[in-house]
PDB file of N, CA and C in Angstrom:
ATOM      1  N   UNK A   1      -3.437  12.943  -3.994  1.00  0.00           N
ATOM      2  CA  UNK A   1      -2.891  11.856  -3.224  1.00  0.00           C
ATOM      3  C   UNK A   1      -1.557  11.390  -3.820  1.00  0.00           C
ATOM      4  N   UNK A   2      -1.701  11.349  -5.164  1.00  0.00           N
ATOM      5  CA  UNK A   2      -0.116  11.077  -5.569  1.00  0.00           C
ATOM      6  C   UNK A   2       1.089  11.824  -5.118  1.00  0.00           C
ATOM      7  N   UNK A   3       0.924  13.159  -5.127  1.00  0.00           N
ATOM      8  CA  UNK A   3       2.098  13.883  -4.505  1.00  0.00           C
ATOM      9  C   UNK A   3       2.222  13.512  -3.174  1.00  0.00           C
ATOM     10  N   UNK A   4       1.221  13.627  -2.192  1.00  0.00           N
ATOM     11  CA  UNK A   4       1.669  13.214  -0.940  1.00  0.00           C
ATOM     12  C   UNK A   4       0.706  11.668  -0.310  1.00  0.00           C
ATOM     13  N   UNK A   5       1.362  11.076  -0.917  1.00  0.00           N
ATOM     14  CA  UNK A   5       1.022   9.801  -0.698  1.00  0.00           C
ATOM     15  C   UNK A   5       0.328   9.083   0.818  1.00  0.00           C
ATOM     16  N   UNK A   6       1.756  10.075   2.055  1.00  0.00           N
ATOM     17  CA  UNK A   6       2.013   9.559   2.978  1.00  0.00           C
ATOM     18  C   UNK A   6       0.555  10.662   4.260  1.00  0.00           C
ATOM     19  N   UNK A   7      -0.086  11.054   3.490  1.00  0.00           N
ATOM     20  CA  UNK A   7      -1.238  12.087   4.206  1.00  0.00           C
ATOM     21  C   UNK A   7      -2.615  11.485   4.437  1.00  0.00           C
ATOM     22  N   UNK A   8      -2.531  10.534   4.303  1.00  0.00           N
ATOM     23  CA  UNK A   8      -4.182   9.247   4.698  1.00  0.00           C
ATOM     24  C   UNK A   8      -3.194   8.911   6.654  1.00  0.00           C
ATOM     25  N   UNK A   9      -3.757   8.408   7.079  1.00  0.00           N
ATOM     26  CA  UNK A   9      -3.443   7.577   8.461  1.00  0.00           C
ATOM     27  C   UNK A   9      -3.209   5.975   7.838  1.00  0.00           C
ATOM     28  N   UNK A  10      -2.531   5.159   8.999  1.00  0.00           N
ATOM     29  CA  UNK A  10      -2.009   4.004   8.322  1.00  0.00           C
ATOM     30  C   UNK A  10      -2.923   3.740   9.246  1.00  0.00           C
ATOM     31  N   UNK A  11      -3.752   2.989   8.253  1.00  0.00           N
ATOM     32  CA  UNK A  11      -5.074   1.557   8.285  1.00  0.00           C
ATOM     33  C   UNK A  11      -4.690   0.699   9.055  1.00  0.00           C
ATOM     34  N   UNK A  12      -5.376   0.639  10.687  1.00  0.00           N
ATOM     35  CA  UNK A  12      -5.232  -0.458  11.691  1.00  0.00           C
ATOM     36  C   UNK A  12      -5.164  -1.293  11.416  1.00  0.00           C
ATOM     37  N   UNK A  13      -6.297  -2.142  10.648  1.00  0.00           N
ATOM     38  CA  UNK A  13      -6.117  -3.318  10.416  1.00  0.00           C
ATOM     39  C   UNK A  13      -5.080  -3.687   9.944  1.00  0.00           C
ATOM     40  N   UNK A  14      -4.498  -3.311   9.165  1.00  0.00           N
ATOM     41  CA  UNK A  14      -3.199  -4.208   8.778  1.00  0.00           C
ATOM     42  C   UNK A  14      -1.966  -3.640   9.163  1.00  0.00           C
ATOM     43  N   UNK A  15      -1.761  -2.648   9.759  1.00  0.00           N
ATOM     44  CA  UNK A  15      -0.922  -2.270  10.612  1.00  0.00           C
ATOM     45  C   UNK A  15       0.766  -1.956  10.083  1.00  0.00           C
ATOM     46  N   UNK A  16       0.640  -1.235   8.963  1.00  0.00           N
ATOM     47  CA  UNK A  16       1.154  -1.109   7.304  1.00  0.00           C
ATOM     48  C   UNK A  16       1.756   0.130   7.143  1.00  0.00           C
ATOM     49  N   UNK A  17       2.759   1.034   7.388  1.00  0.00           N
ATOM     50  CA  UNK A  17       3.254   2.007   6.827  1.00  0.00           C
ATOM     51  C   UNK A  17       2.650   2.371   5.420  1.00  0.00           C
ATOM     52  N   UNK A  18       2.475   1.479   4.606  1.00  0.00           N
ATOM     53  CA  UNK A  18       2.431   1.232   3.276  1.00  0.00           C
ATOM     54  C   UNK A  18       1.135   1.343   2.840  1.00  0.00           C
ATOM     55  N   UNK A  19       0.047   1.050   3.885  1.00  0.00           N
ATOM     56  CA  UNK A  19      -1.119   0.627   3.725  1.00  0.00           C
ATOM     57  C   UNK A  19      -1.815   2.198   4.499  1.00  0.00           C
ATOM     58  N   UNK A  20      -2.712   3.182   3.637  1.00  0.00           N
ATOM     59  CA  UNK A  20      -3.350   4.234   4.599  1.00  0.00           C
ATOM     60  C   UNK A  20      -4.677   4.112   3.972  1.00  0.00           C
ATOM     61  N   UNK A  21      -5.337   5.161   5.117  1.00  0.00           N
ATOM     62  CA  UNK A  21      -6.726   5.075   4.310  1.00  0.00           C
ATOM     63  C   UNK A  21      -7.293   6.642   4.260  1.00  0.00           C
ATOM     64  N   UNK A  22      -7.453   7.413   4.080  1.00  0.00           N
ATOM     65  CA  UNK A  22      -8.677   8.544   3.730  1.00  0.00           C
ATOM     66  C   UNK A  22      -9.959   8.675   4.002  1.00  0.00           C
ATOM     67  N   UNK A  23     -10.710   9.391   4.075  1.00  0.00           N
ATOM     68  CA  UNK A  23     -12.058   9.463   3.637  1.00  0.00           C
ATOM     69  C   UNK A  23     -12.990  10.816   3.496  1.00  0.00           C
ATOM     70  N   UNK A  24     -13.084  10.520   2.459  1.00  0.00           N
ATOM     71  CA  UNK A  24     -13.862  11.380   1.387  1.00  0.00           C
ATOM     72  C   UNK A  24     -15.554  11.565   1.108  1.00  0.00           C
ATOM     73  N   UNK A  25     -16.455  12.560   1.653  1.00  0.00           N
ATOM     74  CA  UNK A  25     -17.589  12.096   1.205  1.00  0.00           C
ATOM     75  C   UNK A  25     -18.130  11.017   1.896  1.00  0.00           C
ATOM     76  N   UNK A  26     -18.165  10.782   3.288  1.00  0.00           N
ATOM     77  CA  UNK A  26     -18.006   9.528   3.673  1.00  0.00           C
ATOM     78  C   UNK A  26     -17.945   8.497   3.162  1.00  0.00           C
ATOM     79  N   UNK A  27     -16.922   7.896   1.966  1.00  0.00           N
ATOM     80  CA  UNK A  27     -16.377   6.942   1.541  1.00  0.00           C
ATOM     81  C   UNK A  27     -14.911   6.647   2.228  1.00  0.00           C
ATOM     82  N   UNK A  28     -14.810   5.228   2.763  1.00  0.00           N
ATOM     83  CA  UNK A  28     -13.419   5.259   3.438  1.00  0.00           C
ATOM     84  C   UNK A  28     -12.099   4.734   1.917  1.00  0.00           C
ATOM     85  N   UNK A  29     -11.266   5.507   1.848  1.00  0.00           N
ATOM     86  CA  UNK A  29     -10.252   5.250   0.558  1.00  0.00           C
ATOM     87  C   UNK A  29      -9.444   4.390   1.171  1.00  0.00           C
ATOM     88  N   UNK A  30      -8.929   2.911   0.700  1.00  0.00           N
ATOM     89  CA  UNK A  30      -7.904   2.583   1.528  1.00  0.00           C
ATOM     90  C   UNK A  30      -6.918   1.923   0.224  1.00  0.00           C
ATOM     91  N   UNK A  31      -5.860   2.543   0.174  1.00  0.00           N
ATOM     92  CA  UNK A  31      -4.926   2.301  -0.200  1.00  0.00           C
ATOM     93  C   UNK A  31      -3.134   1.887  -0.501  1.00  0.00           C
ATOM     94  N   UNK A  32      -2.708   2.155  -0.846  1.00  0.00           N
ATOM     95  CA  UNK A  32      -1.566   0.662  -1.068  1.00  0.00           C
ATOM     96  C   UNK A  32       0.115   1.260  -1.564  1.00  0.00           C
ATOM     97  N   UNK A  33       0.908   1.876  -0.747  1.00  0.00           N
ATOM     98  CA  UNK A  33       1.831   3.252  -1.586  1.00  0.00           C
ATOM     99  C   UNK A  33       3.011   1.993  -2.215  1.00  0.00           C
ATOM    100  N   UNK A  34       3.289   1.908  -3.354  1.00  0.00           N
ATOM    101  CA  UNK A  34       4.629   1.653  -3.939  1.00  0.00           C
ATOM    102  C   UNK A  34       5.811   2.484  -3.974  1.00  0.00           C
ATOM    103  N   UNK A  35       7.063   2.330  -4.529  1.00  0.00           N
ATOM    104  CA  UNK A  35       7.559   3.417  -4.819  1.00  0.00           C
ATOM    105  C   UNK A  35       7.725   4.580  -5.909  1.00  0.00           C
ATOM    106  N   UNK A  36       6.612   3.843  -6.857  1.00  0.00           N
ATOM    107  CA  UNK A  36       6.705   5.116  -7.753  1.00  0.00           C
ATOM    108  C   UNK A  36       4.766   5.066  -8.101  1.00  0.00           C
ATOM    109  N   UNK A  37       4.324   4.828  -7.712  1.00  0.00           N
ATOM    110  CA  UNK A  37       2.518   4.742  -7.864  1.00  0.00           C
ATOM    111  C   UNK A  37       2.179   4.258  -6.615  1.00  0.00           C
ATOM    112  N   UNK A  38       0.193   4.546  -6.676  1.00  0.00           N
ATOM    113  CA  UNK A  38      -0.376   4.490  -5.325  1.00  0.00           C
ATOM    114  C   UNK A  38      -1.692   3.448  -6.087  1.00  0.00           C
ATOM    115  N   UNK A  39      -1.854   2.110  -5.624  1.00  0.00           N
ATOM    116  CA  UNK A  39      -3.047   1.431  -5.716  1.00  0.00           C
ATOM    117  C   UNK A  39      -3.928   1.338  -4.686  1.00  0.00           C
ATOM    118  N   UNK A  40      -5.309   1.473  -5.224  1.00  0.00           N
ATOM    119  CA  UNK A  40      -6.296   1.639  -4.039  1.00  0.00           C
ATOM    120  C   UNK A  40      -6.876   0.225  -4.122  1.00  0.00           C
ATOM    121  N   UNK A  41      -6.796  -0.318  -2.823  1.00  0.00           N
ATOM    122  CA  UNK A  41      -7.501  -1.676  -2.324  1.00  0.00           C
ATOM    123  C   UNK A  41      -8.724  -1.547  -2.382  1.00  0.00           C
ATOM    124  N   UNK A  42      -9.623  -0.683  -2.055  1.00  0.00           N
ATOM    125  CA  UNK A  42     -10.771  -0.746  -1.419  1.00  0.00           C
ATOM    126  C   UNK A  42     -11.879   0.884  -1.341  1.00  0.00           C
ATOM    127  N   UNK A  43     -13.195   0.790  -1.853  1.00  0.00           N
ATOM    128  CA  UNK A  43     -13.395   2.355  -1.280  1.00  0.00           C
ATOM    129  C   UNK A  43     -15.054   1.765  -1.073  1.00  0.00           C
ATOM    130  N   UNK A  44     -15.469   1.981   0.200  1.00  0.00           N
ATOM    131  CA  UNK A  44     -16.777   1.865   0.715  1.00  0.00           C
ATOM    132  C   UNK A  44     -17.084   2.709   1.633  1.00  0.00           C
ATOM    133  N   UNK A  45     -18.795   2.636   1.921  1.00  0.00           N
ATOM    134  CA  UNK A  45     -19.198   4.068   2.453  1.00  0.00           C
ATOM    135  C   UNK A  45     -19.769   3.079   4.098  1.00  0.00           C
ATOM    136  N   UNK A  46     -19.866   2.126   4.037  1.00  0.00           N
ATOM    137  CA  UNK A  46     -20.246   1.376   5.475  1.00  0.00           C
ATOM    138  C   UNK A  46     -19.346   1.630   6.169  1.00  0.00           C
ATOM    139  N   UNK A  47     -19.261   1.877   7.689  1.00  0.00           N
ATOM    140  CA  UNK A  47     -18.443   1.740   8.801  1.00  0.00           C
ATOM    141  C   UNK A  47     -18.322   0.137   9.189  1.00  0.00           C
ATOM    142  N   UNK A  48     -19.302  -0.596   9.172  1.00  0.00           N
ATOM    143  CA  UNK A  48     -19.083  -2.044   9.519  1.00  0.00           C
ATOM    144  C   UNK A  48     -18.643  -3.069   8.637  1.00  0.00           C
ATOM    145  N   UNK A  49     -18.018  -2.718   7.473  1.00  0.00           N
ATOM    146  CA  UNK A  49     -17.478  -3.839   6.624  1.00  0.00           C
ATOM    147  C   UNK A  49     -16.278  -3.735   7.437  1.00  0.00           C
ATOM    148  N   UNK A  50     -16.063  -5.461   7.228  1.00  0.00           N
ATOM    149  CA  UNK A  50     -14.364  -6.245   7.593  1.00  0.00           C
ATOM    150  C   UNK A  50     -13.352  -6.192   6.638  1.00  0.00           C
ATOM    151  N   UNK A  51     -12.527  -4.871   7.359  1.00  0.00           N
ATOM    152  CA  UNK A  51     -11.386  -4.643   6.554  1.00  0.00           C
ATOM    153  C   UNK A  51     -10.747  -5.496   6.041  1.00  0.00           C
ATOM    154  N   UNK A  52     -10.976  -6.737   7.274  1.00  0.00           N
ATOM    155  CA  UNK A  52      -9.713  -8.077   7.367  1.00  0.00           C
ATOM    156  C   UNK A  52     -10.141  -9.181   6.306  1.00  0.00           C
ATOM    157  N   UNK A  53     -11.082  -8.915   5.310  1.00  0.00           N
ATOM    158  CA  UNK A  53     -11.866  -9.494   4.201  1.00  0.00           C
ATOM    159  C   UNK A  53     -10.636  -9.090   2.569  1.00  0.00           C
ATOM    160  N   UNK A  54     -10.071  -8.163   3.479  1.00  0.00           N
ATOM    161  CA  UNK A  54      -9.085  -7.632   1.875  1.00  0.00           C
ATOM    162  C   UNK A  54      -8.277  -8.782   1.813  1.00  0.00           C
ATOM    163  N   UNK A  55      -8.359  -8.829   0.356  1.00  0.00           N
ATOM    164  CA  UNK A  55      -6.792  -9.634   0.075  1.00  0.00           C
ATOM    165  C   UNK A  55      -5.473  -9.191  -0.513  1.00  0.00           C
ATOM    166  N   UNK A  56      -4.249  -9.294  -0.035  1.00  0.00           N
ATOM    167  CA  UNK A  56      -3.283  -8.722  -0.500  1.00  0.00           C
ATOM    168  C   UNK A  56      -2.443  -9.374  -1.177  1.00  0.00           C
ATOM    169  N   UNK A  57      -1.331  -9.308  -2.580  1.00  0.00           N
ATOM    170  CA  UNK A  57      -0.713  -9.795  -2.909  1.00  0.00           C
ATOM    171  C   UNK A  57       0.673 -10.679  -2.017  1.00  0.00           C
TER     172      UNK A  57
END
């Protein structure tokens, strides 16, 4: 994921260039691209958790 940062889909909910998510193993990855590192917000295996529960800086 570090090399290609930009290869998850950008996460509806927040509607974020910046913001994509993955999923792996059915775990959904949702994470956070800077310009030189990638922080991950969030990784859960439920379909019904509220994305809109994240908090962002």
């Amino acid at each position: 994921m570090l090399e290609y940062p930009y290869i998850g889909k950008v996460n509806a909910t927040f509607d974020d260039e910046t913001i994509r998510e993955i999923v792996l193993d059915g775990m959904k990855i949702i994470y956070k691209i800077y310009p030189n590192s990638v922080a991950v917000l969030m990784i859960y295996r439920y379909i019904d958790f509220d994305e809109s529960d994240i908090l962002l800086d």
